[in-house]
C-alpha atoms as a PDB file:
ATOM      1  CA  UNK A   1     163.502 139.768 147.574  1.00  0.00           C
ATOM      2  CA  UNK A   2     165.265 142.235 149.701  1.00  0.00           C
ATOM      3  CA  UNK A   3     166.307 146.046 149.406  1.00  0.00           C
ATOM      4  CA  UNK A   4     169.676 144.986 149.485  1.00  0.00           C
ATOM      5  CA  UNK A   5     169.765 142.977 146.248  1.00  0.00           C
ATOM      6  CA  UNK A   6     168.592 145.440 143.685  1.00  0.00           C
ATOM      7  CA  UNK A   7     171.541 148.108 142.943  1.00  0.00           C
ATOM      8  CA  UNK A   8     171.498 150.825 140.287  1.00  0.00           C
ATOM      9  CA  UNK A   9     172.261 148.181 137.548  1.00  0.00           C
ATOM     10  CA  UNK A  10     169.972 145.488 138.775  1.00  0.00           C
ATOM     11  CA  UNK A  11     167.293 145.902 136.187  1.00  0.00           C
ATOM     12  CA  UNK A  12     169.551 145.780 132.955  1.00  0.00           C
ATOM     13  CA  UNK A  13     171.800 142.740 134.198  1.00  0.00           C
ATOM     14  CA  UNK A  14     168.211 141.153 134.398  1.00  0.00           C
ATOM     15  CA  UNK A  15     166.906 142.309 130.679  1.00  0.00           C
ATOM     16  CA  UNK A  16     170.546 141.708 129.544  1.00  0.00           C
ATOM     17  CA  UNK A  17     169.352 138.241 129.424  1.00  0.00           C
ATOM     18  CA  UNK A  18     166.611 138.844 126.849  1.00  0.00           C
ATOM     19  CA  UNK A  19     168.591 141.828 124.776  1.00  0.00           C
ATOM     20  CA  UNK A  20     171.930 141.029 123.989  1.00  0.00           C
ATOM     21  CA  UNK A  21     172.786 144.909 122.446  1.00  0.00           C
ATOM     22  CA  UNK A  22     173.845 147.105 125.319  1.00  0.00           C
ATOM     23  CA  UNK A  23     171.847 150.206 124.253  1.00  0.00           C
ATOM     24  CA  UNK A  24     168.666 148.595 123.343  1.00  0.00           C
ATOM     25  CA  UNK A  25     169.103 147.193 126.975  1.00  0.00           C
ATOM     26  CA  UNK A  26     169.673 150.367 128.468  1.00  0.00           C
ATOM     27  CA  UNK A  27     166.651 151.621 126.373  1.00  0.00           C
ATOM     28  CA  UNK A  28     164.411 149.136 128.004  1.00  0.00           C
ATOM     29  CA  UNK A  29     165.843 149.998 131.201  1.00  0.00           C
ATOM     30  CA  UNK A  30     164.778 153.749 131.144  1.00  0.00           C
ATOM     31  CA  UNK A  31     161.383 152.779 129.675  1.00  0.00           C
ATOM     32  CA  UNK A  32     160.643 150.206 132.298  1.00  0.00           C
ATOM     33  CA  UNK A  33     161.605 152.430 135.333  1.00  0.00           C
ATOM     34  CA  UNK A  34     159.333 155.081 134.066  1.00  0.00           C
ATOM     35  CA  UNK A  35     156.676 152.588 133.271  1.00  0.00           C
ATOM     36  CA  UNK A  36     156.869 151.883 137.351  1.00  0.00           C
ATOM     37  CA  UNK A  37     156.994 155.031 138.149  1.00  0.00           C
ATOM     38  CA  UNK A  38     153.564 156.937 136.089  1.00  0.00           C
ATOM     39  CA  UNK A  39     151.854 153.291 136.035  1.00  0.00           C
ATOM     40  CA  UNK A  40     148.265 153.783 138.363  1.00  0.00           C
ATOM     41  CA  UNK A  41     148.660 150.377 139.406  1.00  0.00           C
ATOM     42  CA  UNK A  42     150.137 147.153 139.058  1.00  0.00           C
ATOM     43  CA  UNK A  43     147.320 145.851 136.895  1.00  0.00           C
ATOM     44  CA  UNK A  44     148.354 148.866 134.431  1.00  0.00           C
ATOM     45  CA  UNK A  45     152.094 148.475 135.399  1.00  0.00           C
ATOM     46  CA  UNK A  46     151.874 144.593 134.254  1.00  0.00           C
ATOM     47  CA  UNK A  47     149.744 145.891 131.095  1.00  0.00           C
ATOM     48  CA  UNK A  48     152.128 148.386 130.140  1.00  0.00           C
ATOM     49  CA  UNK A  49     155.128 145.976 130.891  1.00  0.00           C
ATOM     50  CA  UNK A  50     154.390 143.333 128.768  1.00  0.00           C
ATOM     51  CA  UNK A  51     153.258 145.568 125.509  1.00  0.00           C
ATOM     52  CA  UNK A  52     157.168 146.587 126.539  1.00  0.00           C
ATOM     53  CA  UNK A  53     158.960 143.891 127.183  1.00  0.00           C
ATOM     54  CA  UNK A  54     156.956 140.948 125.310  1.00  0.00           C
ATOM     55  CA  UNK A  55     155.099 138.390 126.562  1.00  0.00           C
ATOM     56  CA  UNK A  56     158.365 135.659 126.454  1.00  0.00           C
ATOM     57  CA  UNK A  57     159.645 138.197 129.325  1.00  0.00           C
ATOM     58  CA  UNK A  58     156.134 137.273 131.918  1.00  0.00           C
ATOM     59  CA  UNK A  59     158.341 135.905 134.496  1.00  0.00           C
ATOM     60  CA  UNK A  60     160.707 138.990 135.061  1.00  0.00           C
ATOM     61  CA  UNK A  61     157.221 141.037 134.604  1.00  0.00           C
ATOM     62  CA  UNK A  62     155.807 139.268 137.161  1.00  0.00           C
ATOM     63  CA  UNK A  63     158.758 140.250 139.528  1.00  0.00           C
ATOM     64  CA  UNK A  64     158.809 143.606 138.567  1.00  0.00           C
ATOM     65  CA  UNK A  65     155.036 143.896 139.613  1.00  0.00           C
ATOM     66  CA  UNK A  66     155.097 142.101 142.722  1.00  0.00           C
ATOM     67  CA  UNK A  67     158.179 144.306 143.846  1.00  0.00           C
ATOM     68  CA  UNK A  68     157.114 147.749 141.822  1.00  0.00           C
ATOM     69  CA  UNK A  69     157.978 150.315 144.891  1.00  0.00           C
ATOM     70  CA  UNK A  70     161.316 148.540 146.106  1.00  0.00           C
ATOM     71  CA  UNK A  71     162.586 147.708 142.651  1.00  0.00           C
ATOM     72  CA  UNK A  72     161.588 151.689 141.726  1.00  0.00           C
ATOM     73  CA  UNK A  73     162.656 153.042 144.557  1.00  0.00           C
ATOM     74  CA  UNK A  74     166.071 150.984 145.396  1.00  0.00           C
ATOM     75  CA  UNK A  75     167.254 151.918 141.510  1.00  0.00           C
ATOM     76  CA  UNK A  76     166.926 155.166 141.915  1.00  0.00           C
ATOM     77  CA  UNK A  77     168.811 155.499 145.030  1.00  0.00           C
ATOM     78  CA  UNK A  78     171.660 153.818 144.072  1.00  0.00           C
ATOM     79  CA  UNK A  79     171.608 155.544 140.580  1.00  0.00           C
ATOM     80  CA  UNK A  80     171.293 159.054 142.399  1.00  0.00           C
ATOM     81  CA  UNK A  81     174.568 160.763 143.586  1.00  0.00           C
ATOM     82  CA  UNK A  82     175.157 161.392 147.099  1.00  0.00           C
ATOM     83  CA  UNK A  83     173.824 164.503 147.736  1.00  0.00           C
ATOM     84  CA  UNK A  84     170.697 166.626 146.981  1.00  0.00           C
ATOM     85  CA  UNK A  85     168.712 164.221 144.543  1.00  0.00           C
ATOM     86  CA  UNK A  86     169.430 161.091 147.262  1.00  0.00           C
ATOM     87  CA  UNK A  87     167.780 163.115 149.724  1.00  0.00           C
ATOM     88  CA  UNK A  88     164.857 164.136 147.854  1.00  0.00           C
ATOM     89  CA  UNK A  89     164.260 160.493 146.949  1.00  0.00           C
ATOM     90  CA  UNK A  90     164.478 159.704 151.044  1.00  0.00           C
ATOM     91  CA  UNK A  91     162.281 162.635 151.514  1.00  0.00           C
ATOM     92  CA  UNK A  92     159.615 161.228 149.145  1.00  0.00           C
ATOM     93  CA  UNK A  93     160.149 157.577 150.840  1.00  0.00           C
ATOM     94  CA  UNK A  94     159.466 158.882 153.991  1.00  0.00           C
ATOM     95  CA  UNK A  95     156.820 160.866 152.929  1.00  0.00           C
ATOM     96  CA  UNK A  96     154.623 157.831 151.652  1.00  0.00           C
ATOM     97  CA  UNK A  97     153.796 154.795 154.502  1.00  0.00           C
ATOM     98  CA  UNK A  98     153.749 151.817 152.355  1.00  0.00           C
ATOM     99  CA  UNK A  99     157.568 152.932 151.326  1.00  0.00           C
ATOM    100  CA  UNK A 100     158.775 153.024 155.027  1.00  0.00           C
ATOM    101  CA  UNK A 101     159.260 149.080 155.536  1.00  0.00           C
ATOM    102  CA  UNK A 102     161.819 149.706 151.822  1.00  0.00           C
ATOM    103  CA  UNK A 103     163.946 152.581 153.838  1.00  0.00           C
ATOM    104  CA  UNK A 104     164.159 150.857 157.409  1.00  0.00           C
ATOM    105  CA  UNK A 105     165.751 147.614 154.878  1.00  0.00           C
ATOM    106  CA  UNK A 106     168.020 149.866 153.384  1.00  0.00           C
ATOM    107  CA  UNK A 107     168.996 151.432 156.758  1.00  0.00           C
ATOM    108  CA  UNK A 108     169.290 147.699 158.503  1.00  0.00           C
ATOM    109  CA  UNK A 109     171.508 146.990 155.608  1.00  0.00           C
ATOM    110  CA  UNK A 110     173.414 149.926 155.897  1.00  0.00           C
ATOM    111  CA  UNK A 111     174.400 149.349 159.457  1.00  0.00           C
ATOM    112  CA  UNK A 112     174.743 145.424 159.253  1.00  0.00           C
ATOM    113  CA  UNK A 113     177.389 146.352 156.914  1.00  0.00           C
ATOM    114  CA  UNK A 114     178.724 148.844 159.281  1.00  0.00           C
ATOM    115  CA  UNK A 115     178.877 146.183 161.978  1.00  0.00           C
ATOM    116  CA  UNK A 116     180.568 143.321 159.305  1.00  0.00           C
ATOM    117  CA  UNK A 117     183.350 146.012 158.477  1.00  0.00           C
ATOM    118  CA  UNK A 118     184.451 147.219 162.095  1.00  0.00           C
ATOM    119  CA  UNK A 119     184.636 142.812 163.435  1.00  0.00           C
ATOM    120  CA  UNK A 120     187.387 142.842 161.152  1.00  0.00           C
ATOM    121  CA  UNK A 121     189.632 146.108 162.851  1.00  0.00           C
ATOM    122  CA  UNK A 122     190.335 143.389 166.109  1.00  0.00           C
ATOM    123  CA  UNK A 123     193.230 144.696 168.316  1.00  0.00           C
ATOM    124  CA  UNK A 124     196.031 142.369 168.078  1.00  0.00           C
ATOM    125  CA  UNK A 125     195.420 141.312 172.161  1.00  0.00           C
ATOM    126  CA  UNK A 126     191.802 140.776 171.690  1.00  0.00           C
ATOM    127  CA  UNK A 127     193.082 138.477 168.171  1.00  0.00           C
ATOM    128  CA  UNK A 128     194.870 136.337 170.860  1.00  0.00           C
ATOM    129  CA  UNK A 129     192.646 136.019 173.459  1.00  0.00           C
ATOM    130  CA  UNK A 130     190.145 135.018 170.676  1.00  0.00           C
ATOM    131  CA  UNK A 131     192.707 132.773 169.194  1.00  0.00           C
ATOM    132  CA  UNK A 132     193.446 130.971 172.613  1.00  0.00           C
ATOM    133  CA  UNK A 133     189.776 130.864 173.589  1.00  0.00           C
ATOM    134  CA  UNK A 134     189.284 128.634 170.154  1.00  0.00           C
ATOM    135  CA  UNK A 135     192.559 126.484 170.755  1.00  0.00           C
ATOM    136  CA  UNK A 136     191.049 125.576 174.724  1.00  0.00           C
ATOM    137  CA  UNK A 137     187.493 124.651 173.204  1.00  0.00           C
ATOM    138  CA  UNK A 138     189.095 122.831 170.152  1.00  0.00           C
ATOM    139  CA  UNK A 139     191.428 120.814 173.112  1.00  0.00           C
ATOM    140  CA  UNK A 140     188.596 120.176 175.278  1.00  0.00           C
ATOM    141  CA  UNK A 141     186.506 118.723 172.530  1.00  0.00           C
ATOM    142  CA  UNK A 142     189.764 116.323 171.432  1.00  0.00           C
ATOM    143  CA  UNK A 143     190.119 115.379 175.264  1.00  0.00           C
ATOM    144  CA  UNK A 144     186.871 114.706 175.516  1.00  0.00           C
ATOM    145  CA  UNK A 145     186.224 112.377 171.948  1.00  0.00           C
ATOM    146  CA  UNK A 146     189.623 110.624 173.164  1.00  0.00           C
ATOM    147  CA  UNK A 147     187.975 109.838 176.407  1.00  0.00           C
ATOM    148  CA  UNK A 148     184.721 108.646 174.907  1.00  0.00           C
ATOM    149  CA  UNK A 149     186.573 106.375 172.442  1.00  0.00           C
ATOM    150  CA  UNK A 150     188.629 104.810 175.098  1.00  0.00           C
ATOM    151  CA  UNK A 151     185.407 104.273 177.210  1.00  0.00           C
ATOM    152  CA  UNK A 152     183.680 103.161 174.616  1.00  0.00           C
ATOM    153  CA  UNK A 153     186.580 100.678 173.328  1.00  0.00           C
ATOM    154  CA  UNK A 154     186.744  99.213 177.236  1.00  0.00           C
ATOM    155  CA  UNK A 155     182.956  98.813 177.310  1.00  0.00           C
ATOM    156  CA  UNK A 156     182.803  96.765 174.342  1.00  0.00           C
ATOM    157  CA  UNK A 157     185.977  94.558 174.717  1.00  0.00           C
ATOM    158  CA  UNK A 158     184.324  94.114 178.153  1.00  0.00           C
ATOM    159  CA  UNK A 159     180.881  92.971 177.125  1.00  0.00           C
ATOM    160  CA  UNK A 160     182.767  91.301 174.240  1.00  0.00           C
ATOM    161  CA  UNK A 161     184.854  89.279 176.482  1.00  0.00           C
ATOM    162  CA  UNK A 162     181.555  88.181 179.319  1.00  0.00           C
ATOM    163  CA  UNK A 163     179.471  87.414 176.337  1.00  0.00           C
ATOM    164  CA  UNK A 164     182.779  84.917 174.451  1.00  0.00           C
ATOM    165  CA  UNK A 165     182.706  83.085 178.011  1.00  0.00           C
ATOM    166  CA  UNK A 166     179.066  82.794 178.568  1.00  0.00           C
ATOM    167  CA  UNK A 167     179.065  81.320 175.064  1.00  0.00           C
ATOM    168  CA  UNK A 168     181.922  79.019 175.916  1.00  0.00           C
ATOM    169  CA  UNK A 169     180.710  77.717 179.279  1.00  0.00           C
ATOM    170  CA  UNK A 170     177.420  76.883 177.342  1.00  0.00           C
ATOM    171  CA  UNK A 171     180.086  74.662 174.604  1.00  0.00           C
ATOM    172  CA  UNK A 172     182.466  73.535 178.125  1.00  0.00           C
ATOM    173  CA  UNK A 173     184.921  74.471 175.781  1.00  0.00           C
ATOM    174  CA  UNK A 174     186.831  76.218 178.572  1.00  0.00           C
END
């Protein structure tokens, strides 16, 4: 699982499944994120979870254990509005070690996205150079699968042809 996947919503889409009433859903949601949040560990976490959630629900549990932190951590970002409470959520990130690798994804993420949005502002000279570059390289590979199919066709009707007489001086029918 990356940091990327799980949005502010990412934990009810996944009980959704299991509760098909919106606010009992959204109940479960607010008592599962503070059950990752005050849980001592994940044995307690998993404990705690499946008195929650039930024990039909072990597979999800088991997710939400493995990834506690990121799943904890990555909701609350993207439920936080830009501004003070992000930042204090950063600041706590940042503050703890084993929640460092969970930022730097967010922040690789960030900027890959960054990087994905500006390909697509291409000058309308650098679209035709890139344009022409692909037609060249699409023409040399035709010219060059023509060539190897005529070569290849001339090969064979040659071998075809030595191997016919062979046979036929062998039969003097020739």
């Amino acid at each position: 699982m990356h940091a990327r996947d799980i949005d502010a919503h990412w934990i009810q889409r996944s009980l959704s499944k299991f509760y098909k009433d919106p606010i009992v859903a959204q109940q479960k949601v607010n008592e599962v994120l503070q059950v990752l949040k005050e849980a001592s560990d994940d044995r307690d976490c998993e404990n705690q979870l499946v008195l929650l959630l039930g024990f039909d629900q072990f597979e999800f549990i088991k997710v939400l254990r493995q990834h506690r932190q990121m799943i904890l951590y990555c909701t609350l970002l993207k439920q936080a509005q830009e501004g003070k409470e992000r930042e204090n959520i950063e600041k706590e990130m940042l503050s703890r070690p084993d929640l460092h690798q969970i930022l730097a994804e967010l922040h690789e993420t960030e900027s890959a996205d960054t990087v994905e949005v500006s390909f697509f502002f291409i000058s309308n000279e650098n679209y035709n150079t890139l344009v022409m570059k692909q037609n060249r390289s699409l023409d040399l590979f035709s010219v060059s699968s023509s060539f190897f199919i005529v070569f290849f066709f001339i090969c064979f009707s040659f071998f075809y042809c030595k191997r016919k007489k062979v046979l036929a001086s062998r039969k003097r029918i020739w």
